[in-house]
PDB file of N, CA and C in Angstrom:
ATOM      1  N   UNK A   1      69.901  -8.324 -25.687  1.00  0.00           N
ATOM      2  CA  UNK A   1      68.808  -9.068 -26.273  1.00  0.00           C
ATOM      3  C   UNK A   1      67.691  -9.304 -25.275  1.00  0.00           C
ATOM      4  N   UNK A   2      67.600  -8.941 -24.231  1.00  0.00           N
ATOM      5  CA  UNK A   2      66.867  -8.918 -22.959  1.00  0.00           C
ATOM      6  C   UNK A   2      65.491  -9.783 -22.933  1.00  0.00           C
ATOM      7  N   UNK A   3      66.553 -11.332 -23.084  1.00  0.00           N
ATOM      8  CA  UNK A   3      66.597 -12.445 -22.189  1.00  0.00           C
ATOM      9  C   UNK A   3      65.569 -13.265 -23.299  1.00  0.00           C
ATOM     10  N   UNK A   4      65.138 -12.710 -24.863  1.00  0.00           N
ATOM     11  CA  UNK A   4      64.326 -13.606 -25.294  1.00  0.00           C
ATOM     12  C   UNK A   4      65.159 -14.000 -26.532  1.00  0.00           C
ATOM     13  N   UNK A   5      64.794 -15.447 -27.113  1.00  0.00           N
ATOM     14  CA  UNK A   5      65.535 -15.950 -28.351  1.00  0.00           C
ATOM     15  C   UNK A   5      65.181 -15.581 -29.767  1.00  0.00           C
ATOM     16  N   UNK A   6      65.822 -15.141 -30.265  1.00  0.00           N
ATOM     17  CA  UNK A   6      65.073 -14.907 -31.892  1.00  0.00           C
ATOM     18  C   UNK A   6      64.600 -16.080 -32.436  1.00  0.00           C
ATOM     19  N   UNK A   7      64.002 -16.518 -33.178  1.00  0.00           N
ATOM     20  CA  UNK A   7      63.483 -17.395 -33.624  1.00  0.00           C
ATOM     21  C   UNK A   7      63.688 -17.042 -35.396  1.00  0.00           C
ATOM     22  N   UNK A   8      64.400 -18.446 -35.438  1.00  0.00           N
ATOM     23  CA  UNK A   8      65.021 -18.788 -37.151  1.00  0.00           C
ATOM     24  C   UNK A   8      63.607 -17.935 -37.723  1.00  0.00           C
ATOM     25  N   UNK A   9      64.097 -17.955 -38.994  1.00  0.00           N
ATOM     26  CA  UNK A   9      63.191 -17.767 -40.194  1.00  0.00           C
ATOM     27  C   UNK A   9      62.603 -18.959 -40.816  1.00  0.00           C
ATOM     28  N   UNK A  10      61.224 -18.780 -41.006  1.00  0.00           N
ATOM     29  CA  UNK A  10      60.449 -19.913 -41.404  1.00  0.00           C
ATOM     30  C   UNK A  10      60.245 -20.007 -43.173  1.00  0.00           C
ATOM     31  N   UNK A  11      61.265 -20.831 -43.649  1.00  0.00           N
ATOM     32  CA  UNK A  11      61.331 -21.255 -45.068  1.00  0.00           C
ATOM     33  C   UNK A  11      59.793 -22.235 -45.431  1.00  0.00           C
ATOM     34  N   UNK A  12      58.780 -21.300 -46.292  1.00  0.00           N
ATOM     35  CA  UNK A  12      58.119 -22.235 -46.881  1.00  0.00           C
ATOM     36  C   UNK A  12      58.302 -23.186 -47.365  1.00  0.00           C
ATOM     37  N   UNK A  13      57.831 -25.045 -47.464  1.00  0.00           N
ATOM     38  CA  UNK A  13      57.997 -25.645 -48.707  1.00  0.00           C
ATOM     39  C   UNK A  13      56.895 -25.781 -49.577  1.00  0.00           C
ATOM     40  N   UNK A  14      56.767 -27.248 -50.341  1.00  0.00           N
ATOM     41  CA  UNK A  14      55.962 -27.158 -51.272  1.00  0.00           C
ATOM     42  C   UNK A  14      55.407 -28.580 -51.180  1.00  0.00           C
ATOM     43  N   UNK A  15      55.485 -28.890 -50.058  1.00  0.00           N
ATOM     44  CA  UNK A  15      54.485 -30.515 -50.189  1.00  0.00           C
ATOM     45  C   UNK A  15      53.608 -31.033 -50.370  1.00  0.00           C
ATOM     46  N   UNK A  16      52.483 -29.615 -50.327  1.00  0.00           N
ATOM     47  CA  UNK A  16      50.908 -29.915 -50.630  1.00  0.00           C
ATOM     48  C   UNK A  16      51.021 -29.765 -52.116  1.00  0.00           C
ATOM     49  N   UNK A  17      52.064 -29.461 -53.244  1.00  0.00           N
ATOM     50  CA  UNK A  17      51.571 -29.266 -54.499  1.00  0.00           C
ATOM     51  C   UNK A  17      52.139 -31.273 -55.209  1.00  0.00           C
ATOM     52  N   UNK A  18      53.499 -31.330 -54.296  1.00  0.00           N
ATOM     53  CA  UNK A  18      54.151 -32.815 -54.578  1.00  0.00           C
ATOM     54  C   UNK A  18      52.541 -33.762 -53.995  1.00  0.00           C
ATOM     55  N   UNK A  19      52.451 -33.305 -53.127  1.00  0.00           N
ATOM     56  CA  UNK A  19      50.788 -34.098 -52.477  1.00  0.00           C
ATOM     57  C   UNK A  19      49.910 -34.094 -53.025  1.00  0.00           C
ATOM     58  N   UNK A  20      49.060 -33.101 -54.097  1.00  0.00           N
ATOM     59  CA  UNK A  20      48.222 -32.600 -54.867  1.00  0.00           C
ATOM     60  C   UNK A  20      48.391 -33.347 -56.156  1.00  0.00           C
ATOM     61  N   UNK A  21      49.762 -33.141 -56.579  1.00  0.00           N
ATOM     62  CA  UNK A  21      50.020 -33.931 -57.998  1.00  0.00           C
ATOM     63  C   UNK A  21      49.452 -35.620 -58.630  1.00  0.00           C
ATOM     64  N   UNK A  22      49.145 -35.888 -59.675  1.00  0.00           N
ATOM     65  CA  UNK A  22      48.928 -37.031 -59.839  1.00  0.00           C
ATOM     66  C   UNK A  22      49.995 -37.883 -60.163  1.00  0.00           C
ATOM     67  N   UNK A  23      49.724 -39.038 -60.008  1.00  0.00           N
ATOM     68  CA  UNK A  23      50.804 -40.190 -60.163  1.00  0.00           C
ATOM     69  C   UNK A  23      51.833 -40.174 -61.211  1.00  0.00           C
ATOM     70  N   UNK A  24      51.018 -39.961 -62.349  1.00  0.00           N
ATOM     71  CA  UNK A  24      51.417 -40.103 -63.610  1.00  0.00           C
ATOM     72  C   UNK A  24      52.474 -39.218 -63.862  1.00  0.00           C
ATOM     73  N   UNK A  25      52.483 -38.218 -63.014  1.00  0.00           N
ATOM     74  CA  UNK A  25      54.050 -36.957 -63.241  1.00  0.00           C
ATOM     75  C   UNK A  25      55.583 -37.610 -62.535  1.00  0.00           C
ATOM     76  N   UNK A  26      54.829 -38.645 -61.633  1.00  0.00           N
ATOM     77  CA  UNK A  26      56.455 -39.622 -61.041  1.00  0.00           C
ATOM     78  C   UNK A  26      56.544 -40.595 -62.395  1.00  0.00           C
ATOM     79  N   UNK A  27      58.389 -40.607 -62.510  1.00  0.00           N
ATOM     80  CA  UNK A  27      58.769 -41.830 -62.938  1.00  0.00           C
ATOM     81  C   UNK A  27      59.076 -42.757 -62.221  1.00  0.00           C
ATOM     82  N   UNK A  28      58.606 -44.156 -62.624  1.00  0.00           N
ATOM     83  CA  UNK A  28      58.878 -45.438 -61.716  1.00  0.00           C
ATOM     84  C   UNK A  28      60.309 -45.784 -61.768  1.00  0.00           C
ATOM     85  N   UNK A  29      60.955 -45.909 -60.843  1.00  0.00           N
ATOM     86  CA  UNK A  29      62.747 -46.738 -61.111  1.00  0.00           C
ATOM     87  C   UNK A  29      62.387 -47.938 -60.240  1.00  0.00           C
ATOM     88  N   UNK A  30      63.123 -48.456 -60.796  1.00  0.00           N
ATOM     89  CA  UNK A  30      63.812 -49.661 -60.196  1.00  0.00           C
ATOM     90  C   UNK A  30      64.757 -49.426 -58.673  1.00  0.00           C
ATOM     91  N   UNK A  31      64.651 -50.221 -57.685  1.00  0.00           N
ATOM     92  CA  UNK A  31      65.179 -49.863 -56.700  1.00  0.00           C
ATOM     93  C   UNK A  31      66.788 -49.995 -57.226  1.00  0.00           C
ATOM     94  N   UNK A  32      67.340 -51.034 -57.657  1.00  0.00           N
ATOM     95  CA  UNK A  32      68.587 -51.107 -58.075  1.00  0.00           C
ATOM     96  C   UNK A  32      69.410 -49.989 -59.470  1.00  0.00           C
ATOM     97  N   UNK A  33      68.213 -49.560 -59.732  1.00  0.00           N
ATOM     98  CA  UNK A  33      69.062 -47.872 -60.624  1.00  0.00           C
ATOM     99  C   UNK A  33      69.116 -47.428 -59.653  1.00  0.00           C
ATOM    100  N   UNK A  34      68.050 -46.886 -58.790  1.00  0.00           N
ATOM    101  CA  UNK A  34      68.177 -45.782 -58.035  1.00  0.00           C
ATOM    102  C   UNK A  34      69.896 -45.978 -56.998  1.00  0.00           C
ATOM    103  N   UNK A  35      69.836 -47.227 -56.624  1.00  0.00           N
ATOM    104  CA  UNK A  35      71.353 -47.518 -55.599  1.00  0.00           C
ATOM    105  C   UNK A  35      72.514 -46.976 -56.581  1.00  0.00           C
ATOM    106  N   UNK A  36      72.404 -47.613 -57.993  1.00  0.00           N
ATOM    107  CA  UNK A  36      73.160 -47.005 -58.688  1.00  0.00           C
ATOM    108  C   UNK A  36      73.430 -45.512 -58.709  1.00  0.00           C
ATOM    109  N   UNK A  37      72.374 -45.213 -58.880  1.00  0.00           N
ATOM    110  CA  UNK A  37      72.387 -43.336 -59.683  1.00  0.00           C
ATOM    111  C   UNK A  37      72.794 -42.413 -58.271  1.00  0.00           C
ATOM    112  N   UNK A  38      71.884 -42.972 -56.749  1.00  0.00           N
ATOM    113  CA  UNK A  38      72.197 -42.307 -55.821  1.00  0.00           C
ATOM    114  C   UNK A  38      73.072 -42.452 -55.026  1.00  0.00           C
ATOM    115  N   UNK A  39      73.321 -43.965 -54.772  1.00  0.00           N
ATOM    116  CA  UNK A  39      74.643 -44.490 -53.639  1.00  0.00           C
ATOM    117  C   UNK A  39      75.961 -44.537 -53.974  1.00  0.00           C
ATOM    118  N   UNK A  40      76.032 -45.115 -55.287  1.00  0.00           N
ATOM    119  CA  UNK A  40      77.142 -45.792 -55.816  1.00  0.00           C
ATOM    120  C   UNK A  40      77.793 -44.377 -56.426  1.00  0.00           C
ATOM    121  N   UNK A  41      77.249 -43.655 -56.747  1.00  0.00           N
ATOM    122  CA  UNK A  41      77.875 -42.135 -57.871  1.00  0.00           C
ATOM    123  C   UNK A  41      77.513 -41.277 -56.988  1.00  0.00           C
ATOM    124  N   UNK A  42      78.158 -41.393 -56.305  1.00  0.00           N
ATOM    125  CA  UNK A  42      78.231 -39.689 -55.585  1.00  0.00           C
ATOM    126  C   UNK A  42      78.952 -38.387 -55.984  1.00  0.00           C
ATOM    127  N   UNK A  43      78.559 -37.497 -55.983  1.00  0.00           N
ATOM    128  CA  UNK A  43      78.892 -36.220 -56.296  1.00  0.00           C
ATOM    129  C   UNK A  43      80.075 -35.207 -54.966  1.00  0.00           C
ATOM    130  N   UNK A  44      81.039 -34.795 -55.061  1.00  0.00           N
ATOM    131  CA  UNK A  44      81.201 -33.831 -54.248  1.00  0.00           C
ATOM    132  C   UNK A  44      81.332 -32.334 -54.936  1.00  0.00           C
ATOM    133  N   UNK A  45      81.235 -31.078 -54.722  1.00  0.00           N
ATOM    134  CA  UNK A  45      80.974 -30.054 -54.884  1.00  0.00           C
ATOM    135  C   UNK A  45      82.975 -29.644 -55.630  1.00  0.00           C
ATOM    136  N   UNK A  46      83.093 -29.008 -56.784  1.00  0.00           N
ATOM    137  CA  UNK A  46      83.820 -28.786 -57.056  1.00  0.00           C
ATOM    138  C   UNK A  46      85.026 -28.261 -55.898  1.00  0.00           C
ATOM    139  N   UNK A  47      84.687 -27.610 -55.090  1.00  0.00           N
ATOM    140  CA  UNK A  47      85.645 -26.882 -54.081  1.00  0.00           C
ATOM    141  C   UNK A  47      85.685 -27.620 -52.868  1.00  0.00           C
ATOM    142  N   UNK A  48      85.056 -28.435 -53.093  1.00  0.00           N
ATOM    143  CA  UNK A  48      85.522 -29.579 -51.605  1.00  0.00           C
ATOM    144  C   UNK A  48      86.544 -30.600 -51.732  1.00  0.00           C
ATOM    145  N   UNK A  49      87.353 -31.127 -51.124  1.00  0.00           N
ATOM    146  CA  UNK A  49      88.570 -32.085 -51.196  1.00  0.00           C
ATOM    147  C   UNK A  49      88.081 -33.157 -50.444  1.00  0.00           C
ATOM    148  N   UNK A  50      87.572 -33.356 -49.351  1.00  0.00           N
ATOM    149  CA  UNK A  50      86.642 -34.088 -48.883  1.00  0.00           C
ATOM    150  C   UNK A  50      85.900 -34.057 -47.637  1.00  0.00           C
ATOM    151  N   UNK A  51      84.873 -35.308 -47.390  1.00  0.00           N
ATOM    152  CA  UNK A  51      84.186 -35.202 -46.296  1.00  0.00           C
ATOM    153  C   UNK A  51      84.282 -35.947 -45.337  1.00  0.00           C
ATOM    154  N   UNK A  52      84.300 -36.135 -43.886  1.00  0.00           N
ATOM    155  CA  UNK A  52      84.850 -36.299 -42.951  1.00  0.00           C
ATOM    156  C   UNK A  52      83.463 -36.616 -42.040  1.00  0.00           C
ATOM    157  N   UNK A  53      83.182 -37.739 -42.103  1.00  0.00           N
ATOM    158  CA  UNK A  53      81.810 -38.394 -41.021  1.00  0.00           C
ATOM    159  C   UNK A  53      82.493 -38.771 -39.670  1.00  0.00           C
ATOM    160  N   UNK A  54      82.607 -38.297 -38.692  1.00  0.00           N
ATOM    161  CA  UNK A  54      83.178 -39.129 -37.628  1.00  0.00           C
ATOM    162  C   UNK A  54      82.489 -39.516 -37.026  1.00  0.00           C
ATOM    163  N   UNK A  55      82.071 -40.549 -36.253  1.00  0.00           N
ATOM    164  CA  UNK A  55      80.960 -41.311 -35.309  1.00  0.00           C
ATOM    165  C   UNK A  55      81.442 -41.709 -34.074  1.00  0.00           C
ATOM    166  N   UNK A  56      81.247 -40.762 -32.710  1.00  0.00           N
ATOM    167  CA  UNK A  56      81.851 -40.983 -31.662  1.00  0.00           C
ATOM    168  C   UNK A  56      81.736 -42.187 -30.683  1.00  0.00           C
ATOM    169  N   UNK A  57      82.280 -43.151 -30.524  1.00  0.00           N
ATOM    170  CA  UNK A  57      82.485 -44.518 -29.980  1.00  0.00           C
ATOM    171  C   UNK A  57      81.464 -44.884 -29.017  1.00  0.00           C
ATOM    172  N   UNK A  58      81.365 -44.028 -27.785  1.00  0.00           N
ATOM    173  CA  UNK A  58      80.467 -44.059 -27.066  1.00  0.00           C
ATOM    174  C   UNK A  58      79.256 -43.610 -26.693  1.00  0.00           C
ATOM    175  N   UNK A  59      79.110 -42.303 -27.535  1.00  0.00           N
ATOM    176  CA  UNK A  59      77.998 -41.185 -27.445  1.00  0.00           C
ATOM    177  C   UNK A  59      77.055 -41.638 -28.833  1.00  0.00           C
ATOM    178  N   UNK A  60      77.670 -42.251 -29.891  1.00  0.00           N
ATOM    179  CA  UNK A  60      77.299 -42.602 -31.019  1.00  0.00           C
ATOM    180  C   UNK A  60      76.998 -40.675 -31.460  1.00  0.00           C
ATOM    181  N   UNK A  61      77.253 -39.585 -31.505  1.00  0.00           N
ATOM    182  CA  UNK A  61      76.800 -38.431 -31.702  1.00  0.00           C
ATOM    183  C   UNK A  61      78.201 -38.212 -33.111  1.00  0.00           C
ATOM    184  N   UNK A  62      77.168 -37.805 -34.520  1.00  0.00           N
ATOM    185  CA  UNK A  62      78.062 -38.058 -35.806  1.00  0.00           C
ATOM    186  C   UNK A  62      78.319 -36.503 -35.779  1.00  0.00           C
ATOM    187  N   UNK A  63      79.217 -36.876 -36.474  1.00  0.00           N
ATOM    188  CA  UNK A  63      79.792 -34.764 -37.012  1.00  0.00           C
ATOM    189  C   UNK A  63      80.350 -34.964 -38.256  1.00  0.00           C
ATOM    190  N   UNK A  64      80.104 -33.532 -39.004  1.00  0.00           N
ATOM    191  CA  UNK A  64      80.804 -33.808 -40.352  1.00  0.00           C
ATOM    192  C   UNK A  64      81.825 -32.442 -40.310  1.00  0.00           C
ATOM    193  N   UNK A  65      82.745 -33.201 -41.258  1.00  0.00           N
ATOM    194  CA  UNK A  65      83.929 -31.724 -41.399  1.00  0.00           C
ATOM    195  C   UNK A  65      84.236 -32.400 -42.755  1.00  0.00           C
ATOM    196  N   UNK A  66      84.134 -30.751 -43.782  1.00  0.00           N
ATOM    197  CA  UNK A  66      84.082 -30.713 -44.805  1.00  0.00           C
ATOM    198  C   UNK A  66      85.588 -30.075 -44.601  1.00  0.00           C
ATOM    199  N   UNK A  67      86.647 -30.294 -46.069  1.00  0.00           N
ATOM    200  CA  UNK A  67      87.597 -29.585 -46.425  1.00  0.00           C
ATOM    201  C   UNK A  67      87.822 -29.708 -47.882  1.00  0.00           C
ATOM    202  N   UNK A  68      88.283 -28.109 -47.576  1.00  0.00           N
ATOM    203  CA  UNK A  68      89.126 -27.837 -49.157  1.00  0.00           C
ATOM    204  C   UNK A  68      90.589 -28.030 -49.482  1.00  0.00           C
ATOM    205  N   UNK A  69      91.074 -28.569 -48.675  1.00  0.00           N
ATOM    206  CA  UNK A  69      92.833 -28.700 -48.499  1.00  0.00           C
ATOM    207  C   UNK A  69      92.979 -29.790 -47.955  1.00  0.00           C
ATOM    208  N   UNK A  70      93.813 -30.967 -49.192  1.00  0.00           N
ATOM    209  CA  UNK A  70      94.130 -31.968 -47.732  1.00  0.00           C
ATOM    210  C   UNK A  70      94.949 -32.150 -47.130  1.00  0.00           C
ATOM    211  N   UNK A  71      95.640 -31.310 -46.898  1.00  0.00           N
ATOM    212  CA  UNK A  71      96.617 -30.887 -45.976  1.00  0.00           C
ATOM    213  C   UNK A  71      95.621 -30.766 -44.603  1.00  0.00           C
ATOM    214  N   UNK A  72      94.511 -30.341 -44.539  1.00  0.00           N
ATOM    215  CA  UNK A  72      94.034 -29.956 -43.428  1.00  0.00           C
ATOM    216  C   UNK A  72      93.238 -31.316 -43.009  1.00  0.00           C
ATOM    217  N   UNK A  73      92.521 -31.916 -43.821  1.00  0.00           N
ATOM    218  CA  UNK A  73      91.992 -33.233 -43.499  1.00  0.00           C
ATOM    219  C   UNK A  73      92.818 -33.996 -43.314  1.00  0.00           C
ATOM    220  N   UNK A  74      94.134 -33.800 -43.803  1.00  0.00           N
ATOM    221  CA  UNK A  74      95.553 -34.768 -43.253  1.00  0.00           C
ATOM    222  C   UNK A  74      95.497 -34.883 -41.680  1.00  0.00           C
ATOM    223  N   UNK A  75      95.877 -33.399 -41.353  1.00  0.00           N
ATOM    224  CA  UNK A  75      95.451 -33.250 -39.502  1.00  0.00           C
ATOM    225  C   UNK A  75      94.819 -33.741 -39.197  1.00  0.00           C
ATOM    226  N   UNK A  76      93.811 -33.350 -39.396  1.00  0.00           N
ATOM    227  CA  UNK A  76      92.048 -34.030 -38.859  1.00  0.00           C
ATOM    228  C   UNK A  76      92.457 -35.219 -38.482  1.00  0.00           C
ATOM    229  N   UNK A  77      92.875 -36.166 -39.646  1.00  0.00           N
ATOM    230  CA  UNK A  77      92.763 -37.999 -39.540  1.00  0.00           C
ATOM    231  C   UNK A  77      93.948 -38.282 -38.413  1.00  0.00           C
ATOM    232  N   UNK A  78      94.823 -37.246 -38.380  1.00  0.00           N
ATOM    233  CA  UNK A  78      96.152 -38.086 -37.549  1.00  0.00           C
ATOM    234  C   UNK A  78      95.867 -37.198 -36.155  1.00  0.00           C
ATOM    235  N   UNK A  79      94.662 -36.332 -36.076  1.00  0.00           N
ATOM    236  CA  UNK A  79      93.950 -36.130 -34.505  1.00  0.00           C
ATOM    237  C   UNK A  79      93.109 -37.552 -34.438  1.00  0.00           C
ATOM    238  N   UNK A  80      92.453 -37.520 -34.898  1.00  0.00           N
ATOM    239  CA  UNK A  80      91.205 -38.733 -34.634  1.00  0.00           C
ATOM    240  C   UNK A  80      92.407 -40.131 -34.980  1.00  0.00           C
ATOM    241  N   UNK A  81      92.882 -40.287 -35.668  1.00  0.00           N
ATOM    242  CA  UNK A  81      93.974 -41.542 -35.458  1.00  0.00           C
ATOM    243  C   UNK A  81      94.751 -41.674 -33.727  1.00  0.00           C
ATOM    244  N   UNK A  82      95.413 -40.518 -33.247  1.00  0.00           N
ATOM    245  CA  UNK A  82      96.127 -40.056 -32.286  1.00  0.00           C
ATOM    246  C   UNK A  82      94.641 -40.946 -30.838  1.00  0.00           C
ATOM    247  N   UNK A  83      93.734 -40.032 -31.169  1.00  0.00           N
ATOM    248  CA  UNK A  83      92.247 -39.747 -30.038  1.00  0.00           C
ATOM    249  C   UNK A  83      91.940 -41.511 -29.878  1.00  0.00           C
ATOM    250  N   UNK A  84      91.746 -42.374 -30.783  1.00  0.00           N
ATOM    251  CA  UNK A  84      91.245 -43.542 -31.023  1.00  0.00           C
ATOM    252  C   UNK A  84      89.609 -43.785 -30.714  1.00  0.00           C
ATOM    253  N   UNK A  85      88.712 -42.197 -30.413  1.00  0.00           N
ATOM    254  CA  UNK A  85      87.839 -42.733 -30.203  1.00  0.00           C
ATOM    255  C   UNK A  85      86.359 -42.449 -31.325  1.00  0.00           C
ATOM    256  N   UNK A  86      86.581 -42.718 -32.407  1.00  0.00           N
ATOM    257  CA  UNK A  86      85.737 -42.496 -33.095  1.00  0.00           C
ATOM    258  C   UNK A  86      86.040 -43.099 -34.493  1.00  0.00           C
ATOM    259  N   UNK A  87      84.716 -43.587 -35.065  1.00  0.00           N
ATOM    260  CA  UNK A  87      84.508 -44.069 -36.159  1.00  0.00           C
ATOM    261  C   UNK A  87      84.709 -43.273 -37.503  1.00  0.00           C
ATOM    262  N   UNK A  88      85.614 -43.557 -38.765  1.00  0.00           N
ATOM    263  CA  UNK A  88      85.574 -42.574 -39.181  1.00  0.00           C
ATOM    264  C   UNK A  88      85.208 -43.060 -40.798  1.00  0.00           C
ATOM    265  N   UNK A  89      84.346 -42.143 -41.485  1.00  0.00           N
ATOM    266  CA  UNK A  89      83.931 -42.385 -43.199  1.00  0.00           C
ATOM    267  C   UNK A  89      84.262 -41.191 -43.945  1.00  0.00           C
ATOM    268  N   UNK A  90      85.464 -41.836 -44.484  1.00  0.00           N
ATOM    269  CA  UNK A  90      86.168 -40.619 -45.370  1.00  0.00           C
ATOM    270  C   UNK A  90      85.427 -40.990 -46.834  1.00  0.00           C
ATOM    271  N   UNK A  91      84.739 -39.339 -47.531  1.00  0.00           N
ATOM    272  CA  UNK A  91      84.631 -39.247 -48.991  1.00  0.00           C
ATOM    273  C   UNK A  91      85.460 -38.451 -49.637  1.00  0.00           C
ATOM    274  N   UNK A  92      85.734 -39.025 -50.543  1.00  0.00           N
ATOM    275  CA  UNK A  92      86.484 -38.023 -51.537  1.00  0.00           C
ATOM    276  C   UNK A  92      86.174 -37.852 -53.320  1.00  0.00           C
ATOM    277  N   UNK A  93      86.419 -37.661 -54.184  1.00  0.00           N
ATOM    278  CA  UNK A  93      86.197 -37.465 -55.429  1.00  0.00           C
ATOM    279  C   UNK A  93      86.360 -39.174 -56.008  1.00  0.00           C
ATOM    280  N   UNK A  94      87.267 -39.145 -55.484  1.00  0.00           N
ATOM    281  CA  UNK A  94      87.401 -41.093 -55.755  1.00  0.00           C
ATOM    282  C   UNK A  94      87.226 -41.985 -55.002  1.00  0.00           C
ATOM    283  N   UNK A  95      86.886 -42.321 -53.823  1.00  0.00           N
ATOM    284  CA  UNK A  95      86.381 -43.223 -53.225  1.00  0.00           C
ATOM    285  C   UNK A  95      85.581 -42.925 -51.687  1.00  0.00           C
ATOM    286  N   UNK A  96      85.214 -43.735 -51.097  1.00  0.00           N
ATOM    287  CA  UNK A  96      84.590 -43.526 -49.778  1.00  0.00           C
ATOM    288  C   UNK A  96      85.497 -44.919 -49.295  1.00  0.00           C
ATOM    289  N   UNK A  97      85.736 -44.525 -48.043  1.00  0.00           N
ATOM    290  CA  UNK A  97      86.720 -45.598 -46.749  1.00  0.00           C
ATOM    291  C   UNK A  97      85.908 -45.393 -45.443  1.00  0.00           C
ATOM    292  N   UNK A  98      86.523 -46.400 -44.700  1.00  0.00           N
ATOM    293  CA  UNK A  98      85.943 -46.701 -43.514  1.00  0.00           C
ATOM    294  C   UNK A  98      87.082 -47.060 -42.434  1.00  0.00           C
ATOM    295  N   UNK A  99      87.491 -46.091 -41.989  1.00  0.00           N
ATOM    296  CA  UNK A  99      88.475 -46.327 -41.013  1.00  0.00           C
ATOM    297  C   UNK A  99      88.359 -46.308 -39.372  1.00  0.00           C
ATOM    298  N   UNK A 100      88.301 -47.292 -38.839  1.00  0.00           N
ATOM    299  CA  UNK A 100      87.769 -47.562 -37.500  1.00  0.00           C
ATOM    300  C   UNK A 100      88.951 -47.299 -36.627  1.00  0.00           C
ATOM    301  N   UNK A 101      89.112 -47.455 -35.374  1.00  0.00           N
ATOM    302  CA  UNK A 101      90.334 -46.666 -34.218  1.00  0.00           C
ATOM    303  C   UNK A 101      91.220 -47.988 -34.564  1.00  0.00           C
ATOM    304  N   UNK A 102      90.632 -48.986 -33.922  1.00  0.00           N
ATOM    305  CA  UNK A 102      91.118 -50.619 -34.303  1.00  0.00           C
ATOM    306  C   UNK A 102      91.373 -51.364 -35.716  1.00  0.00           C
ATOM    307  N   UNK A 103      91.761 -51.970 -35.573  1.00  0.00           N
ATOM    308  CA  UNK A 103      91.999 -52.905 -36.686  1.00  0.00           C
ATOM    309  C   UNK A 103      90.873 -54.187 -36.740  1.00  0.00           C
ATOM    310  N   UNK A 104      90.390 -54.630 -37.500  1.00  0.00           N
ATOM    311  CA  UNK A 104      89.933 -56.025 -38.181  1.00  0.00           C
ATOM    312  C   UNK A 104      90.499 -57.203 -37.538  1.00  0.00           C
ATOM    313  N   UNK A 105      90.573 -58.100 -36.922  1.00  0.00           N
ATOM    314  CA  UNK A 105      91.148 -59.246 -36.637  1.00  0.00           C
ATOM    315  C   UNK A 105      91.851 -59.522 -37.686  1.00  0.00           C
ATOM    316  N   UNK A 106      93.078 -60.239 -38.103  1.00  0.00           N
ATOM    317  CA  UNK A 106      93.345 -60.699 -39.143  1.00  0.00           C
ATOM    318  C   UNK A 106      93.423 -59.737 -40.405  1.00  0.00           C
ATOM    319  N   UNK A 107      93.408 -58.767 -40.197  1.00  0.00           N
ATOM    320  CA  UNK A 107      93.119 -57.962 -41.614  1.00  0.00           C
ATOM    321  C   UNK A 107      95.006 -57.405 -41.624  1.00  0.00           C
ATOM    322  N   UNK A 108      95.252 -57.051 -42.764  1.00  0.00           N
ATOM    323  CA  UNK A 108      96.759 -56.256 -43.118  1.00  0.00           C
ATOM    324  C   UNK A 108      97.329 -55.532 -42.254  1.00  0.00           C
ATOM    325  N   UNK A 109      96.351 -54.305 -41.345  1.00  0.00           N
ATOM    326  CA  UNK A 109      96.526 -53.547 -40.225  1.00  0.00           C
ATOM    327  C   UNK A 109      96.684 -54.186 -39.444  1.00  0.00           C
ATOM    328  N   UNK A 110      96.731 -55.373 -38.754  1.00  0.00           N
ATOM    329  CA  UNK A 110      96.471 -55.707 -37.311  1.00  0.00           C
ATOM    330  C   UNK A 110      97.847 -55.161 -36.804  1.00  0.00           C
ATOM    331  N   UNK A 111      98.901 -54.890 -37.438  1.00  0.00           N
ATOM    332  CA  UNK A 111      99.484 -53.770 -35.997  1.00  0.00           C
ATOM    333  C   UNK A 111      99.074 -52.859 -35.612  1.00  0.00           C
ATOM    334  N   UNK A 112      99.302 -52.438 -34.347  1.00  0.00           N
ATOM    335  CA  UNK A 112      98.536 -51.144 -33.762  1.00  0.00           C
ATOM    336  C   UNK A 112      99.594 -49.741 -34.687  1.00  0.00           C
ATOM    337  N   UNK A 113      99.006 -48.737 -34.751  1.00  0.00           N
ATOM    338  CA  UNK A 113      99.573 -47.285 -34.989  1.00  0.00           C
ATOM    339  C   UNK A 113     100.202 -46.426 -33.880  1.00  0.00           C
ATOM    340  N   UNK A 114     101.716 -46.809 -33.799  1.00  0.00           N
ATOM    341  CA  UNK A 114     102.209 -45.921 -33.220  1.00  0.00           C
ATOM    342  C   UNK A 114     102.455 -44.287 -33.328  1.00  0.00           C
ATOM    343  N   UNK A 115     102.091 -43.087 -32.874  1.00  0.00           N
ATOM    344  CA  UNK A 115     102.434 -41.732 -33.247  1.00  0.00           C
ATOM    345  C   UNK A 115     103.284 -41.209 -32.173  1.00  0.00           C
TER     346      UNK A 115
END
């Protein structure tokens, strides 16, 4: 490749026509539908099993790992359970969790996880 970088491909968008447009083509919502329609109802993609936010403790630097098997996101959680150092937000078809290395003061978990 002698020594220079290719450079991605440049995807047009379309912001000067959303910019151009008049008002009257937006519908107004309510901030509290929108939490509804966008936060609260989330979608995952038929072939995904779930998604995997981890948030690293000290670097704060997030990563996502998507799976189709949870057999394999099983691993995943009992590496990052094992590691203790990262924040973790599991989605799935039925719920979103929040599982931290630690426990809650006082919360059901407060024993530690032996492996």
């Amino acid at each position: 490749m002698n020594g220079s970088k290719k450079r991605k491909k440049y995807f047009p968008n379309n912001w000067q026509q959303y910019k151009d447009a008049p008002i009257e083509m937006f519908e107004d919502i309510d901030f509290l539908d929108f939490l509804d329609w966008k936060v609260l109802c989330w979608q995952l993609p038929p072939g995904v099993c779930c998604i995997i936010r981890a948030t690293h403790l000290e670097t704060k630097k997030v990563k996502e790992y998507v799976y189709k098997q949870p057999k394999s996101a099983d691993k995943k959680l009992l590496k990052f359970a094992k590691l203790k150092t990262h924040d973790l937000c599991i989605t799935t078809h039925e719920a979103q969790h929040y599982i931290g290395p630690y426990p809650f003061p006082g919360s059901i978990d407060d024993e530690p996880l032996y492996f």
